[in-house]
Protein backbone atom coordinates (compact mmCIF):
# COMPACT_ATOMS: atom_id res chain seq x y z
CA UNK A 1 12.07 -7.28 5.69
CA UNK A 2 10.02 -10.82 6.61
CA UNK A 3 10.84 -13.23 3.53
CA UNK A 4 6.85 -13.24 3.29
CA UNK A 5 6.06 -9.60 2.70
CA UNK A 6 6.10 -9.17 -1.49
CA UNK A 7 5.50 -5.91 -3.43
CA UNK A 8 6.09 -3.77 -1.24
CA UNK A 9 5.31 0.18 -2.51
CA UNK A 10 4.03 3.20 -1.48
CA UNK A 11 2.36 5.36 -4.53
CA UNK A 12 2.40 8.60 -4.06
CA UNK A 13 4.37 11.21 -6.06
CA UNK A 14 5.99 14.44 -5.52
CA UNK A 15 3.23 15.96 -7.19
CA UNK A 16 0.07 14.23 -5.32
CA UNK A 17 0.03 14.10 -1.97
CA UNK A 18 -3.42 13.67 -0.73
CA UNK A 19 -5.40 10.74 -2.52
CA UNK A 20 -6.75 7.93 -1.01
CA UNK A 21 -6.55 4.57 -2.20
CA UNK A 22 -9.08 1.66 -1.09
CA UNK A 23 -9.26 -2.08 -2.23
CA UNK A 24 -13.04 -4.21 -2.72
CA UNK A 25 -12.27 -7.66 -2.35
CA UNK A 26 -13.55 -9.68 -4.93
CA UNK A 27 -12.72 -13.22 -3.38
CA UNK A 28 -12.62 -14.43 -0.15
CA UNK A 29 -8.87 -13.96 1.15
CA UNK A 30 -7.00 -15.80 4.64
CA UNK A 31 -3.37 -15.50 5.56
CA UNK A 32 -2.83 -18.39 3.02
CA UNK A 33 -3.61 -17.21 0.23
CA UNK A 34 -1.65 -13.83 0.66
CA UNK A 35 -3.66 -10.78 1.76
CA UNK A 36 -3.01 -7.06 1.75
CA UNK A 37 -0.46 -5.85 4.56
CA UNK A 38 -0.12 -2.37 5.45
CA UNK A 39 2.68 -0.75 7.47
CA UNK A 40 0.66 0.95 10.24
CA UNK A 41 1.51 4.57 10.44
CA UNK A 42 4.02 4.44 7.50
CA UNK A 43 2.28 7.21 5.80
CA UNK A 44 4.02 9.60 8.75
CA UNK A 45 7.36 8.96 7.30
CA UNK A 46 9.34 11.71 6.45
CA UNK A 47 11.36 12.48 3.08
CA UNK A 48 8.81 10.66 0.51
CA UNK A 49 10.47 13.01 -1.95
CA UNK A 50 13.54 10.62 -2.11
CA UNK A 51 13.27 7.16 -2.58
CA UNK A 52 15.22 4.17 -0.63
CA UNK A 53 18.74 2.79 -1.96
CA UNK A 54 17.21 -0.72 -0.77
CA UNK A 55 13.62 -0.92 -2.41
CA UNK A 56 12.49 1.79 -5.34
CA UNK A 57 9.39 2.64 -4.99
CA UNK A 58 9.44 3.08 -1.05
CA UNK A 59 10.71 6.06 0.89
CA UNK A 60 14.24 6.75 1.74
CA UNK A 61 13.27 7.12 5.57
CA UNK A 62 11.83 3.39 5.02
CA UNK A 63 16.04 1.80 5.04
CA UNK A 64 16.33 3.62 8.67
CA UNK A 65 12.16 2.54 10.35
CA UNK A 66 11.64 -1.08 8.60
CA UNK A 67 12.98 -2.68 11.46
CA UNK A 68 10.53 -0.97 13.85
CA UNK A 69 7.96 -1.24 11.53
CA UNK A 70 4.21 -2.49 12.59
CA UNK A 71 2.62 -4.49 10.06
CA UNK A 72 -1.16 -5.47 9.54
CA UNK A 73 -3.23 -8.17 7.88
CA UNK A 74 -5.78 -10.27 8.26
CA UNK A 75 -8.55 -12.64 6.71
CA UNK A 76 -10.64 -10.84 4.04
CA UNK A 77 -13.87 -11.59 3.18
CA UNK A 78 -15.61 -10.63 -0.35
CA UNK A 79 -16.91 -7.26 -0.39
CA UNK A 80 -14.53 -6.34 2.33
CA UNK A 81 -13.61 -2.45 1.45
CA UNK A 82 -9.81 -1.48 3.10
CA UNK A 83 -9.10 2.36 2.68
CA UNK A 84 -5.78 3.77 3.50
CA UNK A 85 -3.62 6.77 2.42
CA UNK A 86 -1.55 6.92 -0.91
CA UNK A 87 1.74 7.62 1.41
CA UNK A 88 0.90 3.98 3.31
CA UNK A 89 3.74 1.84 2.78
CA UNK A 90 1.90 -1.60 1.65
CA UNK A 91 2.21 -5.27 -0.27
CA UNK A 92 1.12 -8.74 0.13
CA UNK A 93 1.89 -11.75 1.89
CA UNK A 94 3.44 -14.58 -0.31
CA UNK A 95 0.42 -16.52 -1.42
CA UNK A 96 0.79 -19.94 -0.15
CA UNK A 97 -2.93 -21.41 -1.48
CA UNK A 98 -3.83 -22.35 -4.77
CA UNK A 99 -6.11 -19.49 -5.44
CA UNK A 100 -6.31 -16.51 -7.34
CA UNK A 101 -6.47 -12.89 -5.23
CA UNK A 102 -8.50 -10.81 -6.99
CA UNK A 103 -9.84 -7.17 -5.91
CA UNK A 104 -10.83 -3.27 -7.46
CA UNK A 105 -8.38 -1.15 -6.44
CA UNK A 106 -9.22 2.52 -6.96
CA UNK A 107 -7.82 5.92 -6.25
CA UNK A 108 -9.45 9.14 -5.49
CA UNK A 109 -8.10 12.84 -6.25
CA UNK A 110 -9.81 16.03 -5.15
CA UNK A 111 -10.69 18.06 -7.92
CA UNK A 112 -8.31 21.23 -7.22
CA UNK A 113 -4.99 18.87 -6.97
CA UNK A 114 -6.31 17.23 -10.53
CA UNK A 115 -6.80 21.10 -12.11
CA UNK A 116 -3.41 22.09 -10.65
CA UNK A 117 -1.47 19.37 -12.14
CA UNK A 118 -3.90 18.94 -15.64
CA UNK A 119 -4.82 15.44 -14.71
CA UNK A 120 -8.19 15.99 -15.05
């Protein structure tokens, strides 16, 4: 994986499968100062029920795709709102500028997975 890419994760669980996740910037963000990166199409990997040997909190299929993999960034501006799904295998470029990032990252479940699984 690029030596810039950090915290990589994907954060779903066997139980929730369908919730998506968006991030509000709350400062301005460039390449610099280490924006979100998303693996485009990672959430069609298969087996998300076992995890890599390589990285723990990413797929097993990731080991066998990362070096096809298609990643995505860009500058941010404040207010910006990025959606994506929970399965979306995502992180940060290493933040090169002397700034803080800062954003509201929030989840949404549907109401029938929450009753199924009590975590209402």
């Amino acid at each position: 994986v690029n030596q810039e890419l950090q915290n990589l994760h994907e954060q779903s669980t066997q139980k929730v499968r369908l919730m998506p996740l968006s991030k509000i910037l709350v400062v301005n963000m460039d390449l610099q100062s280490g924006p979100l990166v998303l693996w485009k199409k990672s959430h069609l990997l298969r087996n998300y029920e076992s995890l890599s040997e390589n990285y723990e909190e990413l797929p097993a299929a990731f080991d066998e795709s990362v070096a096809e993999s298609d990643w995505i960034s860009g500058k941010m501006q404040q207010g910006d709102a990025i959606i994506f799904d929970i399965k979306t295998v995502h992180g940060s470029l290493k933040n090169k500028a002397d700034v803080f990032r800062v954003s509201c990252d929030t989840r949404w479940m549907p109401l029938r997975i929450a009753r199924k699984y009590d975590l209402q």
